[in-house]
N, C-alpha and C. Protein backbone atom coordinates (compact mmCIF):
# COMPACT_ATOMS: atom_id res chain seq x y z
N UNK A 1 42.58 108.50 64.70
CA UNK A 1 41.14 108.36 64.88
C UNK A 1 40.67 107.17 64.06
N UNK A 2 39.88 106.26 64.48
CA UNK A 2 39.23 105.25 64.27
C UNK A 2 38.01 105.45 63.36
N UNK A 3 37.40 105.06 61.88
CA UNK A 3 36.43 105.95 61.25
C UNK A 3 36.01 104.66 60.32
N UNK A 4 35.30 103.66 61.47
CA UNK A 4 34.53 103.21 60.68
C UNK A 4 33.31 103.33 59.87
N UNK A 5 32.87 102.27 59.27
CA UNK A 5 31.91 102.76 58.21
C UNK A 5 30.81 101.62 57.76
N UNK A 6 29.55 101.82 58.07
CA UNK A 6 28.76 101.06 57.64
C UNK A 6 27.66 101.49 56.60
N UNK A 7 27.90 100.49 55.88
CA UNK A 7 27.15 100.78 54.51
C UNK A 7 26.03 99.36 54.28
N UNK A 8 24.48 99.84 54.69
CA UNK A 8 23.73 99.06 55.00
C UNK A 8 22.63 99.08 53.90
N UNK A 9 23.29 98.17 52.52
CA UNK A 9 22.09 98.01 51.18
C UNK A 9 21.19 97.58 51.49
N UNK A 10 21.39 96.49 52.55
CA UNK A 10 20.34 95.57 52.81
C UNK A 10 19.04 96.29 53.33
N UNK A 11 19.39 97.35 53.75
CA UNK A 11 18.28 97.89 54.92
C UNK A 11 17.68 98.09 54.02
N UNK A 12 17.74 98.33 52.52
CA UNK A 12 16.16 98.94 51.46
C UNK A 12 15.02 97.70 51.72
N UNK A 13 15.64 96.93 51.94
CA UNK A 13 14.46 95.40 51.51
C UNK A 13 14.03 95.08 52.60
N UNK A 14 14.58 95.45 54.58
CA UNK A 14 14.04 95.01 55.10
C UNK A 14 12.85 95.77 55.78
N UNK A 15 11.78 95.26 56.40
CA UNK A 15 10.28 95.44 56.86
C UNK A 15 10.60 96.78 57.91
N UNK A 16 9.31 97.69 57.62
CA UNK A 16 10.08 98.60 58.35
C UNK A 16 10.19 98.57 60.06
N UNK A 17 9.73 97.38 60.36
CA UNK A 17 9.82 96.97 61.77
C UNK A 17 11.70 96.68 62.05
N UNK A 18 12.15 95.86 61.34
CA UNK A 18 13.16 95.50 61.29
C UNK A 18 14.25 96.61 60.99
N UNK A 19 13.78 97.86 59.75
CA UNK A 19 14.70 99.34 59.69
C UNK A 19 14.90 99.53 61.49
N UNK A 20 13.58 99.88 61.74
CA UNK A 20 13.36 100.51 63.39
C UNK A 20 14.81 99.31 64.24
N UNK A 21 14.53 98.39 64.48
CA UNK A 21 15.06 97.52 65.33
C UNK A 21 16.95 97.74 64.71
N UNK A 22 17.38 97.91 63.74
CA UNK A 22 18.64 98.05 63.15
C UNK A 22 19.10 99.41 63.48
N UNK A 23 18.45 100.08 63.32
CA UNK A 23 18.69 101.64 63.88
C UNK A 23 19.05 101.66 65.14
N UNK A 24 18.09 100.96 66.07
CA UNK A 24 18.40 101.03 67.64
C UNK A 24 19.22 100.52 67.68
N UNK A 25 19.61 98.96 66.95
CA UNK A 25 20.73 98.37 67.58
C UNK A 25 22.02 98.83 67.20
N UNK A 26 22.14 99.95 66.27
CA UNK A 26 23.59 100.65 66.06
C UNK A 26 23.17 102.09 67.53
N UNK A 27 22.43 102.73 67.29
CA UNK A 27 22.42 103.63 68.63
C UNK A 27 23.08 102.70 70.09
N UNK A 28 22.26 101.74 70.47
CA UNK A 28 22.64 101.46 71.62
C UNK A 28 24.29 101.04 71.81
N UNK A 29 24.45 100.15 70.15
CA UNK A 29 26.11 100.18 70.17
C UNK A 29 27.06 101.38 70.73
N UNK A 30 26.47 102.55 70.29
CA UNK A 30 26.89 103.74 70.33
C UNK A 30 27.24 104.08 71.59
N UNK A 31 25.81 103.77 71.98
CA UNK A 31 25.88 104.10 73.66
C UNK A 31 26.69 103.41 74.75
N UNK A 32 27.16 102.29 74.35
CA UNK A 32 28.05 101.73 75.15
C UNK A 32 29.72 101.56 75.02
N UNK A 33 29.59 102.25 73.66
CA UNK A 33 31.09 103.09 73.39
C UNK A 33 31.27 104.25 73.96
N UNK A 34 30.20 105.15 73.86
CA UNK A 34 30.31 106.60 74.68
C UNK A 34 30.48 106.07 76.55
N UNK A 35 29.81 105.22 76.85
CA UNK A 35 29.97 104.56 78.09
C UNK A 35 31.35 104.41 78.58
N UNK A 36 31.73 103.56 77.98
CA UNK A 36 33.47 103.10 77.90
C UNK A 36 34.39 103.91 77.91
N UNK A 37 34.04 105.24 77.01
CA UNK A 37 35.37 106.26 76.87
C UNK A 37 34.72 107.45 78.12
N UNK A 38 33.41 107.42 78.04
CA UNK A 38 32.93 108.32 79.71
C UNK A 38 33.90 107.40 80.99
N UNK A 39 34.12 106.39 81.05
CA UNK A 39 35.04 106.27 82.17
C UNK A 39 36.58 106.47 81.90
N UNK A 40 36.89 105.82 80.90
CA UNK A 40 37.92 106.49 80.72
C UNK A 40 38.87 107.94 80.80
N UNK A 41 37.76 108.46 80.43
CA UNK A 41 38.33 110.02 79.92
C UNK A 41 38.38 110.60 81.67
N UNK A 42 39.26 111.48 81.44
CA UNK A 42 39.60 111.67 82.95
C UNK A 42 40.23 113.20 82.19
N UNK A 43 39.79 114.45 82.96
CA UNK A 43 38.29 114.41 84.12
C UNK A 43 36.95 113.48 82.74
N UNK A 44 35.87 113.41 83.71
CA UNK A 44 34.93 113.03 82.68
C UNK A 44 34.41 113.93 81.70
N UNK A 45 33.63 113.37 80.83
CA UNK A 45 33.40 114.30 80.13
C UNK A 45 31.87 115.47 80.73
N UNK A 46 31.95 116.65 80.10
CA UNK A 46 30.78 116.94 80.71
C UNK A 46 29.55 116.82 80.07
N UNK A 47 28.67 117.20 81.46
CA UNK A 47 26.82 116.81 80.65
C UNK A 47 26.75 117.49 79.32
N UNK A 48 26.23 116.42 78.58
CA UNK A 48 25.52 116.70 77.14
C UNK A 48 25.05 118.27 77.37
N UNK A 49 23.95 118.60 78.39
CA UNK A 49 23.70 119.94 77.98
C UNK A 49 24.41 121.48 78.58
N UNK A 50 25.77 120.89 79.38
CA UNK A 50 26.44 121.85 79.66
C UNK A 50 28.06 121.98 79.02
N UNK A 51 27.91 121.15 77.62
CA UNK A 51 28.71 120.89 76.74
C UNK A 51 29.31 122.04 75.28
N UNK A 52 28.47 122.80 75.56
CA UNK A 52 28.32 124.00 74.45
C UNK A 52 28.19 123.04 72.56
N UNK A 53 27.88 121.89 72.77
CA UNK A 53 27.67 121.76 71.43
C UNK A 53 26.10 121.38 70.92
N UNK A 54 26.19 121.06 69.67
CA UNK A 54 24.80 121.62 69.14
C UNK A 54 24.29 120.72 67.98
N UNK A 55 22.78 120.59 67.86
CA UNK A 55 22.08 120.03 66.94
C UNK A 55 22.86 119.97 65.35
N UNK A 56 23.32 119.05 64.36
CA UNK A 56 23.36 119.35 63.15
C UNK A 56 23.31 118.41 62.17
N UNK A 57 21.74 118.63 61.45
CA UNK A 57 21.36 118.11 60.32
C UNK A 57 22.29 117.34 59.72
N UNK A 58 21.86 116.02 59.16
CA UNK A 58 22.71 115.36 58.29
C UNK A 58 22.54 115.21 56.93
N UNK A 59 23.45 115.22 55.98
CA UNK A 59 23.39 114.89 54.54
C UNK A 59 22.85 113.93 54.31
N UNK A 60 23.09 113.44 53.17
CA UNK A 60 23.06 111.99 52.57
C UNK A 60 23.47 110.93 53.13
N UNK A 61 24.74 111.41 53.56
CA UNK A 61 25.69 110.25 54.81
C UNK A 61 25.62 110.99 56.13
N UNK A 62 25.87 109.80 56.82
CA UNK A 62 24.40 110.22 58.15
C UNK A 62 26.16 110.00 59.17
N UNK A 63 26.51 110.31 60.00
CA UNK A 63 27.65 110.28 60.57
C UNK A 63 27.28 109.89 61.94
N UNK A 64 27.40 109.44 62.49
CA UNK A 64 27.52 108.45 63.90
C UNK A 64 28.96 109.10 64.76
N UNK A 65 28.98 109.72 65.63
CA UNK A 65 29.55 110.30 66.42
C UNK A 65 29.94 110.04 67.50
N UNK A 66 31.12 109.15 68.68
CA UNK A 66 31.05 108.89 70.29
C UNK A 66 30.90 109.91 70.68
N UNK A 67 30.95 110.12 71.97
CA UNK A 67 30.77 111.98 72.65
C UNK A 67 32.30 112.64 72.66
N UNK A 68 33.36 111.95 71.97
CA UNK A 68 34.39 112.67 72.50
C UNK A 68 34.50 113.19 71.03
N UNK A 69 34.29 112.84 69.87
CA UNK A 69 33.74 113.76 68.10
C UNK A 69 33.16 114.67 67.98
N UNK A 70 31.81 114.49 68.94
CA UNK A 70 31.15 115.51 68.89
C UNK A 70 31.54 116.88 69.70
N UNK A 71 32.22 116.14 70.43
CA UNK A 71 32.95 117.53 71.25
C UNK A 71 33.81 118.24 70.45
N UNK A 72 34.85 117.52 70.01
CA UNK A 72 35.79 118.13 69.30
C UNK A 72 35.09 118.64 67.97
N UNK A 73 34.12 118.04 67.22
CA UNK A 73 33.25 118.96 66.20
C UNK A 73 32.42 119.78 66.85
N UNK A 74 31.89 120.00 67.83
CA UNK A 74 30.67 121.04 68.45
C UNK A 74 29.42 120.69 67.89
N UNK A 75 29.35 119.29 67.48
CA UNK A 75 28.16 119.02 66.63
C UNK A 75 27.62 117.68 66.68
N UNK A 76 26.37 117.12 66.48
CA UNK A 76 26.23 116.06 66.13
C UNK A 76 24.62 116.11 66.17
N UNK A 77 24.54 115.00 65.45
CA UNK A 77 22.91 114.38 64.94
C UNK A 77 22.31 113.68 66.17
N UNK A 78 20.91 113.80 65.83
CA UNK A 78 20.29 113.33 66.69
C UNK A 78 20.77 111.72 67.19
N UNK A 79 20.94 110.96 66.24
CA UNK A 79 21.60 109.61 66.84
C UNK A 79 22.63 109.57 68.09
N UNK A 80 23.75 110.52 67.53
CA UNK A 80 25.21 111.07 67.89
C UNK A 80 24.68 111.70 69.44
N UNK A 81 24.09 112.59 69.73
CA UNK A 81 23.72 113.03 71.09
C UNK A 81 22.84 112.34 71.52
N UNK A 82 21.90 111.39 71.21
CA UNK A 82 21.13 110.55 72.28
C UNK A 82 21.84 109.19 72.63
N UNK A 83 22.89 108.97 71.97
CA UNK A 83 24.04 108.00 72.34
C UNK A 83 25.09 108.80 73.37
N UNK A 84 25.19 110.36 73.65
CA UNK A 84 25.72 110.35 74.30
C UNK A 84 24.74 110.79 76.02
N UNK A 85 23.92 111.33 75.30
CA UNK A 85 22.74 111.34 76.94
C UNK A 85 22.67 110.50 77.65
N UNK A 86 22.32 109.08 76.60
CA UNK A 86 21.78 107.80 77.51
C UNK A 86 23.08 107.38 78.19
N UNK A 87 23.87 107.37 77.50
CA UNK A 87 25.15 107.28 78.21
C UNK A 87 25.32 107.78 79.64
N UNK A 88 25.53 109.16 79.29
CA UNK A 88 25.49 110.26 80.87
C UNK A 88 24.56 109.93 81.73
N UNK A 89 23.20 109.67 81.53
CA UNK A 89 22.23 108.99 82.18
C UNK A 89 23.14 107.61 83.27
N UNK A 90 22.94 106.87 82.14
CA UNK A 90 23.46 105.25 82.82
C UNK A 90 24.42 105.45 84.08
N UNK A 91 25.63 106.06 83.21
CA UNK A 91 26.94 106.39 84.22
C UNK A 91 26.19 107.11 85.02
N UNK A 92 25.60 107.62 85.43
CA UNK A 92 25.01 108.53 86.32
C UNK A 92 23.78 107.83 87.63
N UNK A 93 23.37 106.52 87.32
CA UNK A 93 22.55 105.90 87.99
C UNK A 93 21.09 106.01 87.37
N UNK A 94 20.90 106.45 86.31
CA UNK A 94 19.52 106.81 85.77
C UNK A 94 19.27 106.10 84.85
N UNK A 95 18.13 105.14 84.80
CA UNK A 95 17.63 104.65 83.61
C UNK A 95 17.53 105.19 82.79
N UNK A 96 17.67 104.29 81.42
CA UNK A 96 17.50 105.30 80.15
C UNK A 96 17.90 104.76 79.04
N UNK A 97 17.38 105.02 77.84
CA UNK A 97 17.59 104.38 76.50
C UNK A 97 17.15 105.40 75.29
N UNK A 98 17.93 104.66 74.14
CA UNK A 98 17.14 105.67 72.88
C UNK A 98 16.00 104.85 72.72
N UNK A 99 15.36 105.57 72.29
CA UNK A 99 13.90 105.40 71.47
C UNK A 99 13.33 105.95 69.90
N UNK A 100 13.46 104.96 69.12
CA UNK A 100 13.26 105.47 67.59
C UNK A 100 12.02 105.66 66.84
N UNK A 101 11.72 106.85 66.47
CA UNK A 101 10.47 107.65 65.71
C UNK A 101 11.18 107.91 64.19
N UNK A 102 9.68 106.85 63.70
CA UNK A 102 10.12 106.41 61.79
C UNK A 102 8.92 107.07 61.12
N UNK A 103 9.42 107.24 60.52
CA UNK A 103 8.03 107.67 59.53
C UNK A 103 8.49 107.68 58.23
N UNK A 104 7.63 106.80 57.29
CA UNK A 104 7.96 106.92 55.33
C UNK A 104 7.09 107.83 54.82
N UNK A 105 8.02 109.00 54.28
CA UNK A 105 7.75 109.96 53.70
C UNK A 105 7.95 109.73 52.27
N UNK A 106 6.60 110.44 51.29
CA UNK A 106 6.14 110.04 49.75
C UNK A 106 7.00 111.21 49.43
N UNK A 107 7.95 110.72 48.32
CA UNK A 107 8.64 112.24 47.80
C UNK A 107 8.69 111.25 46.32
N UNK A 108 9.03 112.38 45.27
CA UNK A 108 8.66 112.09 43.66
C UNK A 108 9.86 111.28 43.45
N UNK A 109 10.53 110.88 44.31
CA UNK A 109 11.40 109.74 43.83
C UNK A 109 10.97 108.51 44.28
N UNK A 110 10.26 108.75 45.58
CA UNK A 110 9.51 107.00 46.12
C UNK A 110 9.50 107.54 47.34
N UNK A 111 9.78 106.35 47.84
CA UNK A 111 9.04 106.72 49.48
C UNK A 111 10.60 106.92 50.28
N UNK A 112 10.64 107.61 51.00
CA UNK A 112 12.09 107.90 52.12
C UNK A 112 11.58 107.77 53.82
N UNK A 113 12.88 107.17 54.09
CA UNK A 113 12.02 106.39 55.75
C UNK A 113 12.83 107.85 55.92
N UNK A 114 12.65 108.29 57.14
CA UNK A 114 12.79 109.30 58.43
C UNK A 114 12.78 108.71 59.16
N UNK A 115 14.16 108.67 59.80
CA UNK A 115 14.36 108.64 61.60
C UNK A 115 14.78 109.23 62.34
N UNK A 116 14.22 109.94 63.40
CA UNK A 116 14.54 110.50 64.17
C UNK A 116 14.84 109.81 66.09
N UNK A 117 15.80 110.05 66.34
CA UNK A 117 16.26 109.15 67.86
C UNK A 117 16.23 110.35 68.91
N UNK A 118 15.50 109.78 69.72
CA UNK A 118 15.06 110.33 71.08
C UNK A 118 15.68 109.43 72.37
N UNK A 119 15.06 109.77 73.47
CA UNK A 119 15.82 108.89 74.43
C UNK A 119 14.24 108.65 75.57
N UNK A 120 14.45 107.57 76.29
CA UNK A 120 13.64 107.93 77.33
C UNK A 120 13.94 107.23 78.68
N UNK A 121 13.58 108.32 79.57
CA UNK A 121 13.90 108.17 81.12
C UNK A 121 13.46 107.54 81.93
N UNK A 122 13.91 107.19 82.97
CA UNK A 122 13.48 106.28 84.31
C UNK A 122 12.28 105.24 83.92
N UNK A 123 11.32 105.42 84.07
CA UNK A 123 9.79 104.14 83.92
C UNK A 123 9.70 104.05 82.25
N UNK A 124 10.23 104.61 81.64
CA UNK A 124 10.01 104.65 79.74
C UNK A 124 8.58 105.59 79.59
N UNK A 125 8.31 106.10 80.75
CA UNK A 125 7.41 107.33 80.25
C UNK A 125 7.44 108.57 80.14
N UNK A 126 8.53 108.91 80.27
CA UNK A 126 8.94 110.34 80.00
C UNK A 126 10.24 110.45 78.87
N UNK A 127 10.27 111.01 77.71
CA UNK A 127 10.45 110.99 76.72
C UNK A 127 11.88 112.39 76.52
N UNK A 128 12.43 112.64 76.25
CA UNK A 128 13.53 113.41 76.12
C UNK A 128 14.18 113.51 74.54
N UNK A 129 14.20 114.86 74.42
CA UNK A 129 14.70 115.22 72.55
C UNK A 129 15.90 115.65 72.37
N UNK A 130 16.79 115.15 73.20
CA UNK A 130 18.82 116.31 73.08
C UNK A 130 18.62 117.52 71.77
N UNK A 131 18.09 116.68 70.56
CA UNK A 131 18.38 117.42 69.52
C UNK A 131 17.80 118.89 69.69
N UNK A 132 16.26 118.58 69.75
CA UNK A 132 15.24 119.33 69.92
C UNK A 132 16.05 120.85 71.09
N UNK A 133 16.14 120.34 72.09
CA UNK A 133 16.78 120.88 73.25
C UNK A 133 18.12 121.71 72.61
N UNK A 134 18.87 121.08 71.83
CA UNK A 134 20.81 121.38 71.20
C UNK A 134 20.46 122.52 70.27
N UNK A 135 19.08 123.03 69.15
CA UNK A 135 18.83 123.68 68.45
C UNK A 135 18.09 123.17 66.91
N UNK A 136 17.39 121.91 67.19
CA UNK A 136 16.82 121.25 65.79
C UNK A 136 16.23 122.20 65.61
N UNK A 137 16.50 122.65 64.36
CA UNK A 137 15.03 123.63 63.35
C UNK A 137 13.45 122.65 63.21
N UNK A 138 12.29 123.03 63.33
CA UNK A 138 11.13 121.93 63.17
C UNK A 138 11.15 121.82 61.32
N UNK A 139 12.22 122.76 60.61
CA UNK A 139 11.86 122.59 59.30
C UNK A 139 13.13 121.41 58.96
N UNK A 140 13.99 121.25 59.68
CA UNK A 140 14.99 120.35 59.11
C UNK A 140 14.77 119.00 59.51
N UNK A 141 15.01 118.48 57.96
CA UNK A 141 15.20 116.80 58.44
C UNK A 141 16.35 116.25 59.14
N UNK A 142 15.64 114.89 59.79
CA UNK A 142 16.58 114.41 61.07
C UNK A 142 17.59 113.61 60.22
């Protein structure tokens, strides 16, 4: 297994327009690795939601998942399953992309960004949550 690793200092200093835009551009990476091994894998793999796996919170270190990890863990973060939806989408003939929701949250150590990755369908107006859908608690952070 292949287990790379990105360790991104830089991201403290940059604007949080630019956090947002760095985030997507590792998701969509994502998504076109899950793409690649969805043709490959033979039979294919199956739909995200008839997959039996499930929402799970991340630590400190945030883990990035293709769809064939998360299978074999039964798990993955919101990043990790909307890289593999949009995926299933695409291969499938359906428009579709992640879409990233930030928010800086004040905690007694300073401020902490929150991101949470969603996806959205066909015209970009209809909005889709895997996590939400897989079993996110509304009390756990993304």
């Amino acid at each position: 297994m292949y287990v790379p690793r990105f360790e991104l200092t830089g991201f403290d200093v940059l604007p949080e327009a630019d956090k947002c835009r760095s985030v997507l551009l590792m998701v969509r990476a994502l998504v076109e690795i899950n793409r690649l091994e969805w043709r490959a894998a033979s039979p294919p793999p199956p739909p995200l939601y008839e997959a039996g796996v499930r929402y799970a919170c991340q630590g400190e270190q945030d883990d990035w998942k293709d769809l064939i990890r998360v299978l074999d863990t039964g798990e993955g973060s919101c990043n990790s399953l909307v890289a593999w939806r949009v995926a299933e989408l695409l291969e499938n003939g359906v428009e579709a992309g992640p879409w990233i929701q930030g928010e800086v949250i004040q905690t007694p150590e300073g401020p902490f960004d929150q991101w949470h990755v969603i996806c959205w369908v066909g015209d970009r107006s209809t909005f889709e949550d895997p996590s939400l859908l897989l079993g996110m608690p509304s009390a756990c952070p993304t």
